[in-house]
Protein backbone atom coordinates (compact mmCIF):
# COMPACT_ATOMS: atom_id res chain seq x y z
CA UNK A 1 49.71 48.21 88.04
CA UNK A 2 47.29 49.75 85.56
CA UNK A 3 43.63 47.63 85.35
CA UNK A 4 42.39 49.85 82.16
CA UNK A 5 42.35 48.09 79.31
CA UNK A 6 43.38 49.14 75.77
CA UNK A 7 39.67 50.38 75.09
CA UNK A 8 39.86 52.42 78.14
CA UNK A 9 42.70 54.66 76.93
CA UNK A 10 42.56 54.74 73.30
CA UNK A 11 39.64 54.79 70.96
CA UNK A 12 38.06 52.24 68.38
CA UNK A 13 38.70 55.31 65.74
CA UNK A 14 41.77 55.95 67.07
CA UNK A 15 43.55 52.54 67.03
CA UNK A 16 42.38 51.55 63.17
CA UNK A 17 44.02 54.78 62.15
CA UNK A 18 47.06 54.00 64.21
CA UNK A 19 46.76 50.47 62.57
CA UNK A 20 46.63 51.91 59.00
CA UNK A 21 49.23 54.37 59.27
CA UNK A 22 51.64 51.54 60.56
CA UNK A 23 50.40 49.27 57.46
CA UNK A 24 50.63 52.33 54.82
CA UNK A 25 54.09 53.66 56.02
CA UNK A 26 55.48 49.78 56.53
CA UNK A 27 54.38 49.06 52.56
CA UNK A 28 56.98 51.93 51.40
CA UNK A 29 59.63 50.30 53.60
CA UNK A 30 59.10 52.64 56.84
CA UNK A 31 59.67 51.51 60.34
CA UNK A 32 57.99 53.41 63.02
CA UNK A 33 59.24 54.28 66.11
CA UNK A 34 57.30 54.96 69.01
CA UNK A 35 53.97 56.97 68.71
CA UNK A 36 54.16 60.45 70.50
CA UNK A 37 51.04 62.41 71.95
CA UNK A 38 51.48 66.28 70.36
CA UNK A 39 47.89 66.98 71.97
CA UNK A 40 44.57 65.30 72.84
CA UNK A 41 44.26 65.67 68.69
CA UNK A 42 47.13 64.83 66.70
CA UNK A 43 49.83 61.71 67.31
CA UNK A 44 53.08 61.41 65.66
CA UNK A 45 55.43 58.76 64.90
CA UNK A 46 58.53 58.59 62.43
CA UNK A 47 60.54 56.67 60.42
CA UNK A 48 63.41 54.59 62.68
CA UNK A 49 65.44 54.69 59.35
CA UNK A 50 64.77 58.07 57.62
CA UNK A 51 63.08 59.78 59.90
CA UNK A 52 60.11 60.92 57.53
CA UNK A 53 56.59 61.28 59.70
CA UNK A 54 53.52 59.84 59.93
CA UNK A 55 49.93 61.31 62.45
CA UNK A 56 47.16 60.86 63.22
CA UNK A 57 44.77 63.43 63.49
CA UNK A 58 41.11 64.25 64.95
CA UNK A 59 39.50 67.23 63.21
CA UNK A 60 38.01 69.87 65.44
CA UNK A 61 34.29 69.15 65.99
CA UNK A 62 34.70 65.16 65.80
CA UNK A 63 35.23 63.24 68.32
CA UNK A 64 35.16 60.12 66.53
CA UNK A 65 36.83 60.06 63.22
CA UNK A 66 41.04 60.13 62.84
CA UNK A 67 42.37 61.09 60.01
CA UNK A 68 46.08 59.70 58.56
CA UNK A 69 49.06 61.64 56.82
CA UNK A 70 52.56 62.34 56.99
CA UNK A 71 55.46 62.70 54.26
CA UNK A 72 56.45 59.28 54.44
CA UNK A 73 52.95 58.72 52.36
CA UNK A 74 54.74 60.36 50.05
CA UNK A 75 57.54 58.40 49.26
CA UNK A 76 59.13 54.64 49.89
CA UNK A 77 61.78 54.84 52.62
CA UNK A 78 65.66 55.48 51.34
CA UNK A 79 66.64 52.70 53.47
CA UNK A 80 63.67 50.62 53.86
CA UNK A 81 63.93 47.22 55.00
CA UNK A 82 66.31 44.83 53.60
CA UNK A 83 67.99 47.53 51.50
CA UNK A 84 70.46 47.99 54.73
């Protein structure tokens, strides 16, 4: 059993970004899967229904600020929820 606490593992930084990419992609009808560590910099998750990406990155030199992107910014989901 783990005793480290959310804090412990991720972030402040990291978790709003997280929280905003889930908001962003979930407004254009995405539904994210589970979030996958590429490296210590960059986490990626993608679309359970289209499979169009969203990350999270950390620019080099800053160790504090995460940005978001992905394709599915650029478009609503074909699928998207209720359209099943």
């Amino acid at each position: 059993m783990s005793t480290y606490g959310v804090n412990d593992v991720y972030g402040v930084d990291e978790l709003e970004a997280t929280g905003r990419a889930v908001v962003e992609a979930h407004e254009r009808g995405h539904d994210l899967g589970e979030w996958r560590p590429i490296n210590e910099r960059m986490r990626v998750a993608g679309c359970r229904l289209c499979g169009q990406l969203v990350w999270i990155v950390r620019p080099p030199g800053d160790e504090e600020t995460w940005r978001v992107g992905g394709n599915a910014f650029n478009a609503g989901c074909e699928r998207g929820f209720g359209k099943g």
